[in-house]
PDB file of N, CA and C in Angstrom:
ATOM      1  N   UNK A   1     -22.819  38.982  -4.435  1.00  0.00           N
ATOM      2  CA  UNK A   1     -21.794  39.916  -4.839  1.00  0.00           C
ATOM      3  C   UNK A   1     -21.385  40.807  -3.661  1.00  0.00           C
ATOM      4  N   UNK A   2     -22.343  40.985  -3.141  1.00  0.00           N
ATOM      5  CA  UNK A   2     -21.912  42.215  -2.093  1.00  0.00           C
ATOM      6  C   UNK A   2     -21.191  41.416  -0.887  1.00  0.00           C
ATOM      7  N   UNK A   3     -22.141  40.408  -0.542  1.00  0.00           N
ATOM      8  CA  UNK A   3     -21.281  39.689   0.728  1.00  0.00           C
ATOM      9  C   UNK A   3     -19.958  39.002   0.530  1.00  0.00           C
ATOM     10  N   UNK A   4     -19.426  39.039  -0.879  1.00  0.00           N
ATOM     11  CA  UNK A   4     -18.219  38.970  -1.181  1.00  0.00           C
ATOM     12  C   UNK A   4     -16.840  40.257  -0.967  1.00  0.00           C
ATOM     13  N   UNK A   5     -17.699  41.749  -0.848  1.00  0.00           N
ATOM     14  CA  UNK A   5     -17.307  42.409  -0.847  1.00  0.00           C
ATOM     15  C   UNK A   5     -17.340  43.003   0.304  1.00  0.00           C
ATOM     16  N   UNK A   6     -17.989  41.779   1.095  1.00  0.00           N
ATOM     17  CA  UNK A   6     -18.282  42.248   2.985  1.00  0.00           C
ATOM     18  C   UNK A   6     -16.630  42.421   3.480  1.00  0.00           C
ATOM     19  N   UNK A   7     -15.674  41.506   3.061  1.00  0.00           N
ATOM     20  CA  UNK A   7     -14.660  40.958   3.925  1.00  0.00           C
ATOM     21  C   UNK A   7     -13.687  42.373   3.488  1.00  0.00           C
ATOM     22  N   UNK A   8     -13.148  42.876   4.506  1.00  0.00           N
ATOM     23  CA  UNK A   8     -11.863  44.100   3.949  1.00  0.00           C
ATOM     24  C   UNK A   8     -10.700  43.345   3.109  1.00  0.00           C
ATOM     25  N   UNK A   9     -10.320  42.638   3.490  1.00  0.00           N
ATOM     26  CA  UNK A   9      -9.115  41.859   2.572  1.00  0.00           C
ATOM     27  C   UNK A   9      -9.977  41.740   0.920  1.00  0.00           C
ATOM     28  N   UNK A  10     -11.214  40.965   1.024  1.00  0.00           N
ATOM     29  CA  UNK A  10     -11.565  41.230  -0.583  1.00  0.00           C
ATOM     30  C   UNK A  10     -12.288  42.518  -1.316  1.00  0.00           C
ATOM     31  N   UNK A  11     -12.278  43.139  -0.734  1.00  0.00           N
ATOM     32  CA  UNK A  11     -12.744  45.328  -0.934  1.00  0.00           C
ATOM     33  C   UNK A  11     -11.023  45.661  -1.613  1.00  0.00           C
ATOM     34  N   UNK A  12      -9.784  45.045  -0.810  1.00  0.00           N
ATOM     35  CA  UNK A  12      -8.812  45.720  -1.186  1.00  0.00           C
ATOM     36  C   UNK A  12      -8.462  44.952  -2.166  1.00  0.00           C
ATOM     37  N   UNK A  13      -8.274  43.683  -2.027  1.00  0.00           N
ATOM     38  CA  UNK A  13      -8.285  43.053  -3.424  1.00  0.00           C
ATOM     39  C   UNK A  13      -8.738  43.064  -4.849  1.00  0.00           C
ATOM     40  N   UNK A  14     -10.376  43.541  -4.591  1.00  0.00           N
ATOM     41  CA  UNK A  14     -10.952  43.834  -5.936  1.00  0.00           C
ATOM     42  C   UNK A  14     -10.761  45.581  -6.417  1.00  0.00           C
ATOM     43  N   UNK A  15     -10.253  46.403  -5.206  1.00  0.00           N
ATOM     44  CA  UNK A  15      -9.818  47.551  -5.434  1.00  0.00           C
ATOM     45  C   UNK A  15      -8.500  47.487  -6.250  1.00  0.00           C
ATOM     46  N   UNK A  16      -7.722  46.995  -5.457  1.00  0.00           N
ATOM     47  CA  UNK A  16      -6.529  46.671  -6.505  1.00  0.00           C
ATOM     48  C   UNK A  16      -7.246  46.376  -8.119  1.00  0.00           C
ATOM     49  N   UNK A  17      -7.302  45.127  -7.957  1.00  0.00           N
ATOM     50  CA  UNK A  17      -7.473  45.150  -9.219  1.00  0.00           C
ATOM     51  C   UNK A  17      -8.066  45.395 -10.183  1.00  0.00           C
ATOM     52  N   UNK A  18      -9.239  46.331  -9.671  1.00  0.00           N
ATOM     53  CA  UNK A  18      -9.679  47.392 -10.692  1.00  0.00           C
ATOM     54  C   UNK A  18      -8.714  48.454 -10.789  1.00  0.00           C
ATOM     55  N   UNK A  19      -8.012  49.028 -10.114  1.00  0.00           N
ATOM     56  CA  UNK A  19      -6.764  49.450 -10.199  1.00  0.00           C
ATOM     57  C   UNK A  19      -6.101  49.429 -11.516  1.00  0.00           C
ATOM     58  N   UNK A  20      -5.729  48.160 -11.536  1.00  0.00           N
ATOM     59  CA  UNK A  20      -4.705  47.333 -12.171  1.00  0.00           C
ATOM     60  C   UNK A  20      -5.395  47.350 -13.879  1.00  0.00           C
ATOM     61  N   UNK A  21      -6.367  47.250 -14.090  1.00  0.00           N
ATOM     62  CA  UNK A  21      -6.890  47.188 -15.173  1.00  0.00           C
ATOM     63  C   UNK A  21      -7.068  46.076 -16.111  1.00  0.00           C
ATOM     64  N   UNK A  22      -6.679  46.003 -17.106  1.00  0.00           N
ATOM     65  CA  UNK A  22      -6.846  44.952 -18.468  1.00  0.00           C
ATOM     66  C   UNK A  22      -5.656  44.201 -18.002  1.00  0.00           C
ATOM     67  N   UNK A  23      -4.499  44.812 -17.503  1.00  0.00           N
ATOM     68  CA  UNK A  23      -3.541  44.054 -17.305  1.00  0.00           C
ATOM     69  C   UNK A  23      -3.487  42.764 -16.125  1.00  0.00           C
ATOM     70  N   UNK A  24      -4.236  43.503 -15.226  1.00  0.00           N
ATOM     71  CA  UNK A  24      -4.363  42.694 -14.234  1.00  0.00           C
ATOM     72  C   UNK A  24      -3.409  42.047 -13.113  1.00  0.00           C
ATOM     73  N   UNK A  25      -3.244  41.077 -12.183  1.00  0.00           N
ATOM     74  CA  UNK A  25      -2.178  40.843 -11.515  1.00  0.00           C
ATOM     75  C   UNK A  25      -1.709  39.450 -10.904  1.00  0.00           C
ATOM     76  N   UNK A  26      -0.585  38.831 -10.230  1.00  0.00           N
ATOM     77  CA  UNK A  26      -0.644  37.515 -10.214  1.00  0.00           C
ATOM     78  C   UNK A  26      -0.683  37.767  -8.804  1.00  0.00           C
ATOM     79  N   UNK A  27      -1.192  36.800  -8.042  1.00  0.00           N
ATOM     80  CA  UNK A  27      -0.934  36.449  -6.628  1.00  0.00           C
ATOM     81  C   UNK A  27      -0.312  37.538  -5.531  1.00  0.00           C
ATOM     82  N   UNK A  28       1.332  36.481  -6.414  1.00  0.00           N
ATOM     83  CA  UNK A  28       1.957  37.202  -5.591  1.00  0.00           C
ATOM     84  C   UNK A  28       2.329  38.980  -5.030  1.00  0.00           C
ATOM     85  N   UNK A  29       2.042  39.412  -6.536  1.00  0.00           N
ATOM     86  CA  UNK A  29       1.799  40.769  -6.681  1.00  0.00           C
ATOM     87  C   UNK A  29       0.827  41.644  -5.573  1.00  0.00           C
ATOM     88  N   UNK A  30      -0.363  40.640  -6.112  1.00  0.00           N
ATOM     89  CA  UNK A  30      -1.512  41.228  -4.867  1.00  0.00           C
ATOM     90  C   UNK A  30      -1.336  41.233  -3.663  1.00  0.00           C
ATOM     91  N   UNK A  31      -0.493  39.837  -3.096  1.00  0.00           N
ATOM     92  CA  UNK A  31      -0.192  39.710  -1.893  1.00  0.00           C
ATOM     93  C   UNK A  31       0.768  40.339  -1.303  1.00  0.00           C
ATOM     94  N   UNK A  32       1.953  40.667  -1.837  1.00  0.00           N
ATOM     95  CA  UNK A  32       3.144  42.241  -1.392  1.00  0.00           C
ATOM     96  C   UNK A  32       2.202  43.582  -1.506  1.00  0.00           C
ATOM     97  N   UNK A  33       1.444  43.909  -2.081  1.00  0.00           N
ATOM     98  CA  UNK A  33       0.321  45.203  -2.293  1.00  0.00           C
ATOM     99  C   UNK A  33      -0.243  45.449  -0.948  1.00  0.00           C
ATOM    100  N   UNK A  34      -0.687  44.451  -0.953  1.00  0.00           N
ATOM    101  CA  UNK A  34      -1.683  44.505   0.309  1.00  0.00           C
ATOM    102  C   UNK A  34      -1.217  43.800   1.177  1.00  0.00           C
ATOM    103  N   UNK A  35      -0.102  43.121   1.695  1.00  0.00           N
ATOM    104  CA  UNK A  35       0.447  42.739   2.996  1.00  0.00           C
ATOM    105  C   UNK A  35      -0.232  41.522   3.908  1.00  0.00           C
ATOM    106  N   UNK A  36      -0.421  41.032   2.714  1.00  0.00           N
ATOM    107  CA  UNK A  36      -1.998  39.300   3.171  1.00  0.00           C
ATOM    108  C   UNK A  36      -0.922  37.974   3.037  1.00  0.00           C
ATOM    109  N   UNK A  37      -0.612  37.213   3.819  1.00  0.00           N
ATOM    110  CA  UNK A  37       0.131  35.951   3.504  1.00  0.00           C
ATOM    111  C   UNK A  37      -0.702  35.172   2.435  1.00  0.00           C
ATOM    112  N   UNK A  38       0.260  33.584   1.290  1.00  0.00           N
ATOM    113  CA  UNK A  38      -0.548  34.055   0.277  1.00  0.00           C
ATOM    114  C   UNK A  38      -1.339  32.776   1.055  1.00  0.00           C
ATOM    115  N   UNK A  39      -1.569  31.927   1.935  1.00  0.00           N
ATOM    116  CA  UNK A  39      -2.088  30.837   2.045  1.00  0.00           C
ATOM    117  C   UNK A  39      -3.845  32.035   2.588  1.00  0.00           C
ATOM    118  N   UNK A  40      -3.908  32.968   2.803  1.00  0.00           N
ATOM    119  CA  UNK A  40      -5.102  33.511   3.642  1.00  0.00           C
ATOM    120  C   UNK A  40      -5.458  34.143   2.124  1.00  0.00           C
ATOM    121  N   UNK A  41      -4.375  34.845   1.027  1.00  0.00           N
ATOM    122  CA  UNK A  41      -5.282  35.378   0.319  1.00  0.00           C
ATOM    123  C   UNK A  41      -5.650  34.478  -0.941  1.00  0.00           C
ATOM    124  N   UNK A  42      -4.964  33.065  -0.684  1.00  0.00           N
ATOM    125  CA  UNK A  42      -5.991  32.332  -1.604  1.00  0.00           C
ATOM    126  C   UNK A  42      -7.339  31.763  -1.332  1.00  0.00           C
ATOM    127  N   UNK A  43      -7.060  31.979  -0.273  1.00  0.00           N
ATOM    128  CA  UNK A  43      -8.982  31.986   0.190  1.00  0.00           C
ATOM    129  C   UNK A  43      -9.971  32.846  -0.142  1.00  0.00           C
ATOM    130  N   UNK A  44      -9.518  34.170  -0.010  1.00  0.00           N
ATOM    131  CA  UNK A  44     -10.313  35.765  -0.336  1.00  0.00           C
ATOM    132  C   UNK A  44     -10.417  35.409  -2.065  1.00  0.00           C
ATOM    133  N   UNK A  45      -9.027  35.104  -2.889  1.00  0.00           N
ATOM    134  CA  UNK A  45      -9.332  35.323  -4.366  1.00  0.00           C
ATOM    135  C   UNK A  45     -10.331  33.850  -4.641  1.00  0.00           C
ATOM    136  N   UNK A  46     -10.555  32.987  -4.062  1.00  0.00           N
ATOM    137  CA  UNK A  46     -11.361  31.620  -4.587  1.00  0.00           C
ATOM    138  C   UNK A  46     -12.555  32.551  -4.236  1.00  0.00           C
ATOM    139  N   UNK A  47     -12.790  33.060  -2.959  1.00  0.00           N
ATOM    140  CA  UNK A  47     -14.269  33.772  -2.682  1.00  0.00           C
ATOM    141  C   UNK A  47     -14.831  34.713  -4.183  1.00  0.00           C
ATOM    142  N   UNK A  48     -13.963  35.786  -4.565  1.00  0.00           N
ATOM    143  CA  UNK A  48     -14.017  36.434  -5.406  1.00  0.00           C
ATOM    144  C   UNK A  48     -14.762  36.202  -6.524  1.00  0.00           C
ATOM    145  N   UNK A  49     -13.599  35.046  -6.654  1.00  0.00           N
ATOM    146  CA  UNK A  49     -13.391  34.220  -8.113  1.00  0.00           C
ATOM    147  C   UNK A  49     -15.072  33.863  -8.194  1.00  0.00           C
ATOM    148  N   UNK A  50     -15.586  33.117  -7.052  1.00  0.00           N
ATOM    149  CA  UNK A  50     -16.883  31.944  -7.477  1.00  0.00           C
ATOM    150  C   UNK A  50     -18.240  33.127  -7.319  1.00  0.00           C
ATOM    151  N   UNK A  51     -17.970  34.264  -6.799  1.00  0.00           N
ATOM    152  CA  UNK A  51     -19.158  34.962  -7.014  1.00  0.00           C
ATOM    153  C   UNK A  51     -18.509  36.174  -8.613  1.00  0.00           C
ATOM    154  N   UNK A  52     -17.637  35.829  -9.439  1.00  0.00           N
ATOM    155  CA  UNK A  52     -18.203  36.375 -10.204  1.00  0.00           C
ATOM    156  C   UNK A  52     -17.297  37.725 -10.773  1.00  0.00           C
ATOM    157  N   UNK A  53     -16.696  38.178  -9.425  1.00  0.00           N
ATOM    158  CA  UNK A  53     -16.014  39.384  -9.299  1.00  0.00           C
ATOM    159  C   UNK A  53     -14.961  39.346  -9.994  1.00  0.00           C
ATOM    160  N   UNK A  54     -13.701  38.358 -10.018  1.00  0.00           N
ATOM    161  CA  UNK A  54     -12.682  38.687 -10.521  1.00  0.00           C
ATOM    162  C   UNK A  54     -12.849  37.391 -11.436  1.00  0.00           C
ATOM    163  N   UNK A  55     -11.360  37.140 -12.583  1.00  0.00           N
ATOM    164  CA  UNK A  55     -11.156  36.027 -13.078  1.00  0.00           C
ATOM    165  C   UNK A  55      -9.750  35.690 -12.987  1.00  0.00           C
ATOM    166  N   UNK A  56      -9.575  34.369 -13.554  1.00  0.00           N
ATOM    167  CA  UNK A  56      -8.328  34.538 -13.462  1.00  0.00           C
ATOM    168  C   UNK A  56      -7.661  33.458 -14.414  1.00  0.00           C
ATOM    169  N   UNK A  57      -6.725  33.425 -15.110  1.00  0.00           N
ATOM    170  CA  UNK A  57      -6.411  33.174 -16.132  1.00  0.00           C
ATOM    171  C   UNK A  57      -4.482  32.312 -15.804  1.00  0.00           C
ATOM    172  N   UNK A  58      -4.318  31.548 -16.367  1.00  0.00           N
ATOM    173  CA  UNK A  58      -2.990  30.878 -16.196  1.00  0.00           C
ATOM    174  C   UNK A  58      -2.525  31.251 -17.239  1.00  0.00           C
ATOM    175  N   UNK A  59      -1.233  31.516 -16.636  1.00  0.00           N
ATOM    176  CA  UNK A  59      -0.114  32.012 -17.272  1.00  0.00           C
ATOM    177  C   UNK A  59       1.367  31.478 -16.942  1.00  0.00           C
ATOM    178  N   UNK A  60       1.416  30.413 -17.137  1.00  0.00           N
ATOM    179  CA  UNK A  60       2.996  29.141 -17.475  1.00  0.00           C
ATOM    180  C   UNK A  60       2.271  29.108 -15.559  1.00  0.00           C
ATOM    181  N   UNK A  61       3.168  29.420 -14.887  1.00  0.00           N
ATOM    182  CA  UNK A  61       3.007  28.572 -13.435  1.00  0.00           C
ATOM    183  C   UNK A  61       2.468  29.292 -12.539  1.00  0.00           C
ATOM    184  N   UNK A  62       1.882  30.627 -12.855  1.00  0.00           N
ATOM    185  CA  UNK A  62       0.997  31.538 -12.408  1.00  0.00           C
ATOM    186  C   UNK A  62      -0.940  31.889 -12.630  1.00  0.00           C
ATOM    187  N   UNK A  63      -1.232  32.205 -11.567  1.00  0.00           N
ATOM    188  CA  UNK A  63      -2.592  32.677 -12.435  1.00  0.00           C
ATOM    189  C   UNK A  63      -2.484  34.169 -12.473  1.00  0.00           C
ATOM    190  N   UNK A  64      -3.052  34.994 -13.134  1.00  0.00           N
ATOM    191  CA  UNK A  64      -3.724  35.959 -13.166  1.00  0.00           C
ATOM    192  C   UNK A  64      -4.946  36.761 -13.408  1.00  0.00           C
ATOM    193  N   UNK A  65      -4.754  37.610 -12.090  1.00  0.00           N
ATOM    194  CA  UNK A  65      -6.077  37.926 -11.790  1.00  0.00           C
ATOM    195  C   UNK A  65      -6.678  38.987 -12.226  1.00  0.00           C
ATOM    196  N   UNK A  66      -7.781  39.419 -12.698  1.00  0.00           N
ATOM    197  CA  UNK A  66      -8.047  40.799 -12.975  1.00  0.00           C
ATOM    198  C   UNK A  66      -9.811  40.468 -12.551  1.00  0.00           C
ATOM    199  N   UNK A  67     -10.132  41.785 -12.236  1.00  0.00           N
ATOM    200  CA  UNK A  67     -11.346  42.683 -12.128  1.00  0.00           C
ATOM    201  C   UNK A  67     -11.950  42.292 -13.255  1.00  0.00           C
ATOM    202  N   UNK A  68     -13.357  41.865 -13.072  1.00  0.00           N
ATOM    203  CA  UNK A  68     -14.418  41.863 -13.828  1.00  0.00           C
ATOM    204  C   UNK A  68     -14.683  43.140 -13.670  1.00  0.00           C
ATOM    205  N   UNK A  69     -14.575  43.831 -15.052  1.00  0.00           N
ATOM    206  CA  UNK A  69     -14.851  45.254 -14.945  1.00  0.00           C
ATOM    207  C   UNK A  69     -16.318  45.650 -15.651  1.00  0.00           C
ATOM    208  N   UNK A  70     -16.638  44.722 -16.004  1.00  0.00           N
ATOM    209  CA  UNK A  70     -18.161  44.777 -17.296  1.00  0.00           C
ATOM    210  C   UNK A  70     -19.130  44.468 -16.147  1.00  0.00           C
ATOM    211  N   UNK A  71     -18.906  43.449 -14.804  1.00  0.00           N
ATOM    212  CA  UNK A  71     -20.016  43.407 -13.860  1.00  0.00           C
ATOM    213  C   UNK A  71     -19.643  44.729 -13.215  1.00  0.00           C
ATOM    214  N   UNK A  72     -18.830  44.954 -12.804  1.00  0.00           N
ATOM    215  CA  UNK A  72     -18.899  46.408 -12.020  1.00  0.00           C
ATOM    216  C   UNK A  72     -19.092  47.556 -12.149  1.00  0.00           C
ATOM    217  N   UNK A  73     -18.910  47.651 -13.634  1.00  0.00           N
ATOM    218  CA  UNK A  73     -19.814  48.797 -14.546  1.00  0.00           C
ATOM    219  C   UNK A  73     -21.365  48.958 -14.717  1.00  0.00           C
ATOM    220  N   UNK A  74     -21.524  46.834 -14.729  1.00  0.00           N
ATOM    221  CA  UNK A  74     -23.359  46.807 -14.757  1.00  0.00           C
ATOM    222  C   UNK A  74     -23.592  47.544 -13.378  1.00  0.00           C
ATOM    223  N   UNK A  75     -22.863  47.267 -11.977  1.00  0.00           N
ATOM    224  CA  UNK A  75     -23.745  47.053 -10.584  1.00  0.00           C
ATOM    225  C   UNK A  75     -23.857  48.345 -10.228  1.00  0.00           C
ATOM    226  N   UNK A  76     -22.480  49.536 -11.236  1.00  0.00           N
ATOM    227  CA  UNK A  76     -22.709  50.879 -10.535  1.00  0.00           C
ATOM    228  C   UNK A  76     -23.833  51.610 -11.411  1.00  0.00           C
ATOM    229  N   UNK A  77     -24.039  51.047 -12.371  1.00  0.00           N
ATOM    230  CA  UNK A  77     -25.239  51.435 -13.252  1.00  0.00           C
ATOM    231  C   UNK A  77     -26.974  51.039 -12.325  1.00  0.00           C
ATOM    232  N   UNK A  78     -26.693  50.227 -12.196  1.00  0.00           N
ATOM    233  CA  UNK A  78     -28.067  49.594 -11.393  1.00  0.00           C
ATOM    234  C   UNK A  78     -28.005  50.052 -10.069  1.00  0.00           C
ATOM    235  N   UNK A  79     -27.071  50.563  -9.507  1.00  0.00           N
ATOM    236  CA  UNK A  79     -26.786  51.118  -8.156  1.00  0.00           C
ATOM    237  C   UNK A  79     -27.563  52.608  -8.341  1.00  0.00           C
ATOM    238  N   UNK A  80     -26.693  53.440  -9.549  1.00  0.00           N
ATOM    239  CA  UNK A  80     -26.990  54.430  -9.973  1.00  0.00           C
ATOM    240  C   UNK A  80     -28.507  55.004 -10.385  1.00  0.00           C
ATOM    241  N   UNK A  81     -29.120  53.505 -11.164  1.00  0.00           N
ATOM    242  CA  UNK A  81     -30.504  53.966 -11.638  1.00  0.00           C
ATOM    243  C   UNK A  81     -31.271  53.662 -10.543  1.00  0.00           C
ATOM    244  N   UNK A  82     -31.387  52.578  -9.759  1.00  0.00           N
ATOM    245  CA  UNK A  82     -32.046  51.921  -8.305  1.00  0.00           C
ATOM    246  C   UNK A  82     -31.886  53.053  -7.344  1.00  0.00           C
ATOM    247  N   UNK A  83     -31.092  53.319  -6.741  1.00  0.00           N
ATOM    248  CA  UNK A  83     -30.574  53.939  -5.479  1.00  0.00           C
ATOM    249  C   UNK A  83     -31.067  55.507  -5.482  1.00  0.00           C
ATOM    250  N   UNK A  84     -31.211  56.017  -6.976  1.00  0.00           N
ATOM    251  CA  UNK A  84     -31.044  57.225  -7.347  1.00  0.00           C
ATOM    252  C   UNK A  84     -32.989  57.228  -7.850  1.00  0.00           C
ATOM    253  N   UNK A  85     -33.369  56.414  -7.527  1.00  0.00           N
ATOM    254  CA  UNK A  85     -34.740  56.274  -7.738  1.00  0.00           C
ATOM    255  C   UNK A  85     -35.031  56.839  -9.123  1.00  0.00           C
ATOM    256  N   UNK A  86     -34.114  56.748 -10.140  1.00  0.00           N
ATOM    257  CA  UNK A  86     -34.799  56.700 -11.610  1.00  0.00           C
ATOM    258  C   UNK A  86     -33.697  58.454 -11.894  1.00  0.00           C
ATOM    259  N   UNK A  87     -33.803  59.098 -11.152  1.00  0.00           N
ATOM    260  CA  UNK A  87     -32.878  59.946 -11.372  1.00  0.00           C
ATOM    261  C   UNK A  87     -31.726  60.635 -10.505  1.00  0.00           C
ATOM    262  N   UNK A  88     -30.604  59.962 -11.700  1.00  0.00           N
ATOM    263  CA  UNK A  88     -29.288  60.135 -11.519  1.00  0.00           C
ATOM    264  C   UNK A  88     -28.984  61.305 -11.210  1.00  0.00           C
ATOM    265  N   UNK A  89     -29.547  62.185 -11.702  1.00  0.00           N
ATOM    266  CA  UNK A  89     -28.722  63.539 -11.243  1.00  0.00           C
ATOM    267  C   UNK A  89     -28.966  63.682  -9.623  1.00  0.00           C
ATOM    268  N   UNK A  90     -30.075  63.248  -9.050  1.00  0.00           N
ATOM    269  CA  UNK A  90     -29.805  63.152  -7.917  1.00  0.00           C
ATOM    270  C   UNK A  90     -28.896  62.902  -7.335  1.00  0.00           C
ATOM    271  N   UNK A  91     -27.956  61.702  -7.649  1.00  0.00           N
ATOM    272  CA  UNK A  91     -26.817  61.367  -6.714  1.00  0.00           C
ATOM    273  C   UNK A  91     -25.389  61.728  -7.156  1.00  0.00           C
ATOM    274  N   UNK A  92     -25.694  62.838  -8.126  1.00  0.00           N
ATOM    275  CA  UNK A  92     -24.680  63.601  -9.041  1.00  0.00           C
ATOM    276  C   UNK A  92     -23.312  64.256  -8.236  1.00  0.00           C
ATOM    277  N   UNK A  93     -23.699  64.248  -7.000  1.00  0.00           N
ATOM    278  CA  UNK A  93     -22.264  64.566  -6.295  1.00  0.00           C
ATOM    279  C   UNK A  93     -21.897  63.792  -5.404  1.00  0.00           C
ATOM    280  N   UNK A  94     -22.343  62.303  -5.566  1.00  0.00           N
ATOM    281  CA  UNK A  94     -21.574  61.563  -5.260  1.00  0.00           C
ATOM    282  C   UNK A  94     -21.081  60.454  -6.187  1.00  0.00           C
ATOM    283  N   UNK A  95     -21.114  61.075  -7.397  1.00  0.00           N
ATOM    284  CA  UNK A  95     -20.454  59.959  -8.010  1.00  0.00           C
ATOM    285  C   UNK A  95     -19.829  60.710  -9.217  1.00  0.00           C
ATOM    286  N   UNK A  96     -19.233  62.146  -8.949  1.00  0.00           N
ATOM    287  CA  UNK A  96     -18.912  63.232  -9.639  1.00  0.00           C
ATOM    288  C   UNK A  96     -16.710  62.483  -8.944  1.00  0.00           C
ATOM    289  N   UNK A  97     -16.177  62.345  -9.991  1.00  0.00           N
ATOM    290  CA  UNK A  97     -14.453  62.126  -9.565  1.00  0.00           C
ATOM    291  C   UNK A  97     -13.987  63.064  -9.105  1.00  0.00           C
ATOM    292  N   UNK A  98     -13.854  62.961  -7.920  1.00  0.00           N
ATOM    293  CA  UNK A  98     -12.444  63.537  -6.848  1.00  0.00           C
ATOM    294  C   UNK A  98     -11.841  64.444  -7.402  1.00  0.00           C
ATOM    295  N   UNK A  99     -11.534  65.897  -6.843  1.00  0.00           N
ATOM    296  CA  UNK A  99     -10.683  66.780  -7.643  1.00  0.00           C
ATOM    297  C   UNK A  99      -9.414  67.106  -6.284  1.00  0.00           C
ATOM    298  N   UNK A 100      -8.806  67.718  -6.867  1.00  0.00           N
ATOM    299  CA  UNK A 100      -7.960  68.271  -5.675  1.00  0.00           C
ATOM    300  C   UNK A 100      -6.963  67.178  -4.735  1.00  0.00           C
ATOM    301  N   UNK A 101      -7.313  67.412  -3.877  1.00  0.00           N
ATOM    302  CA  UNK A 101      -6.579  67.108  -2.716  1.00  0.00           C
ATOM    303  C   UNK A 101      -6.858  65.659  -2.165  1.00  0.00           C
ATOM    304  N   UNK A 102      -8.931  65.819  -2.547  1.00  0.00           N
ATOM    305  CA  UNK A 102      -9.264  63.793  -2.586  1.00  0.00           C
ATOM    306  C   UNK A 102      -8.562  63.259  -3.939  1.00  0.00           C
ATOM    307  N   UNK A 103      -8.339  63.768  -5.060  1.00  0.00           N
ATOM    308  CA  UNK A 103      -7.664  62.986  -5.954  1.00  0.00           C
ATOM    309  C   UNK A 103      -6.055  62.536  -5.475  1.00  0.00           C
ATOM    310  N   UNK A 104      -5.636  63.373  -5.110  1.00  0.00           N
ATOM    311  CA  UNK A 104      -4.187  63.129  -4.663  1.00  0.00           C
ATOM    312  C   UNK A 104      -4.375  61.749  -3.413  1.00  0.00           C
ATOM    313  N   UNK A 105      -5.393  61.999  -2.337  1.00  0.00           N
ATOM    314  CA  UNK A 105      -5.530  60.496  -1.785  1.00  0.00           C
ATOM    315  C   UNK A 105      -5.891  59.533  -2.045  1.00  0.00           C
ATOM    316  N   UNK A 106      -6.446  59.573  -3.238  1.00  0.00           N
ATOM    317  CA  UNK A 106      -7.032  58.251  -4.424  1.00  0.00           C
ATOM    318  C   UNK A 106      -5.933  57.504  -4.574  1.00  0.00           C
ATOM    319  N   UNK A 107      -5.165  58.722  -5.184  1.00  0.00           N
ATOM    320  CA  UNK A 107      -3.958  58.411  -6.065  1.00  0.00           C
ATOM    321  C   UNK A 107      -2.646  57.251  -4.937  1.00  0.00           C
ATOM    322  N   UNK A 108      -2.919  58.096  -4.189  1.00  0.00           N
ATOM    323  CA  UNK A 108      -2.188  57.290  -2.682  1.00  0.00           C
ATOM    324  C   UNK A 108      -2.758  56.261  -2.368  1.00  0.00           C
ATOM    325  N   UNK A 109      -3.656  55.497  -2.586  1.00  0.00           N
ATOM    326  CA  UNK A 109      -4.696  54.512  -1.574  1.00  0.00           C
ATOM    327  C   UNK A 109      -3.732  53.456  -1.363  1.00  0.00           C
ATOM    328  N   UNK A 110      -4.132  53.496  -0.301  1.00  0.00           N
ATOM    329  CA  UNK A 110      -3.122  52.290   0.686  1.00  0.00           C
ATOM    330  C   UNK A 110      -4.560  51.563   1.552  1.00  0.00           C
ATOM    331  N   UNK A 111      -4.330  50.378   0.998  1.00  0.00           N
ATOM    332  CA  UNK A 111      -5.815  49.653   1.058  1.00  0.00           C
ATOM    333  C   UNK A 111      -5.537  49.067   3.340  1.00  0.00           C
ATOM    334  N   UNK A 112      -6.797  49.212   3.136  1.00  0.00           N
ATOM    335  CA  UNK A 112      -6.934  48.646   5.328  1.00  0.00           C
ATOM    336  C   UNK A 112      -6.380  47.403   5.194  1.00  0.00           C
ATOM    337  N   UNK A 113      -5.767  46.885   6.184  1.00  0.00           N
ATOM    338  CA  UNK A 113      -5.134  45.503   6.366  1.00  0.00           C
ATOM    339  C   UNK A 113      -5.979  44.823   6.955  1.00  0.00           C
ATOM    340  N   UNK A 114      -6.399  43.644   7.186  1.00  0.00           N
ATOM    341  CA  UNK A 114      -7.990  43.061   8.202  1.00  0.00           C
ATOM    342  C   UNK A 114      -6.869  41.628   8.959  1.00  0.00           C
TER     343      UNK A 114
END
């Protein structure tokens, strides 16, 4: 999972489309977002795809893609209880949502180009 999430092109990809939500996104969408030709980012979404991260679903002559959001909920949970050595409140300000001025650059994210 993680060495899927080594490559910057698939960090912005699966950012997007946790982004994106239930709705999710096709290709081409992802690929104007993030500025990836699509022959390079069908390589990044097959990577994705086979560890797990995203899915993707056909739709007439499209696929679409969305965020496995139920594994990424498990990994920040196990991140959270692991990392935080049994207690969470320990790592309580870093995983407390952005107020202010970091919310407004959230809100902006303009994902790295690789």
């Amino acid at each position: 999972m993680f060495e899927s999430l080594s490559s910057g092109v698939r960090l912005d990809v699966f950012r997007l489309l946790v982004r994106a939500g239930h709705g999710g996104m096709v290709a081409g969408e992802i690929g104007a977002a993030i500025g990836v030709p699509a022959n390079n980012l069908s390589f990044h979404l097959k990577a994705l795809k086979q560890a797990g991260m995203i899915t993707a679903e056909q739709e007439g002559r499209f696929l679409r893609y969305r965020a496995n959001l139920s594994l990424m909920m498990d990994l920040v949970a196990y991140l959270t209880e692991e990392c935080c050595a049994g207690h969470p409140e320990q790592c309580a300000d870093i995983c407390i949502p952005p107020s202010g001025a970091e919310a407004r650059q959230t809100a902006n994210y303009q994902p790295d180009i690789e």
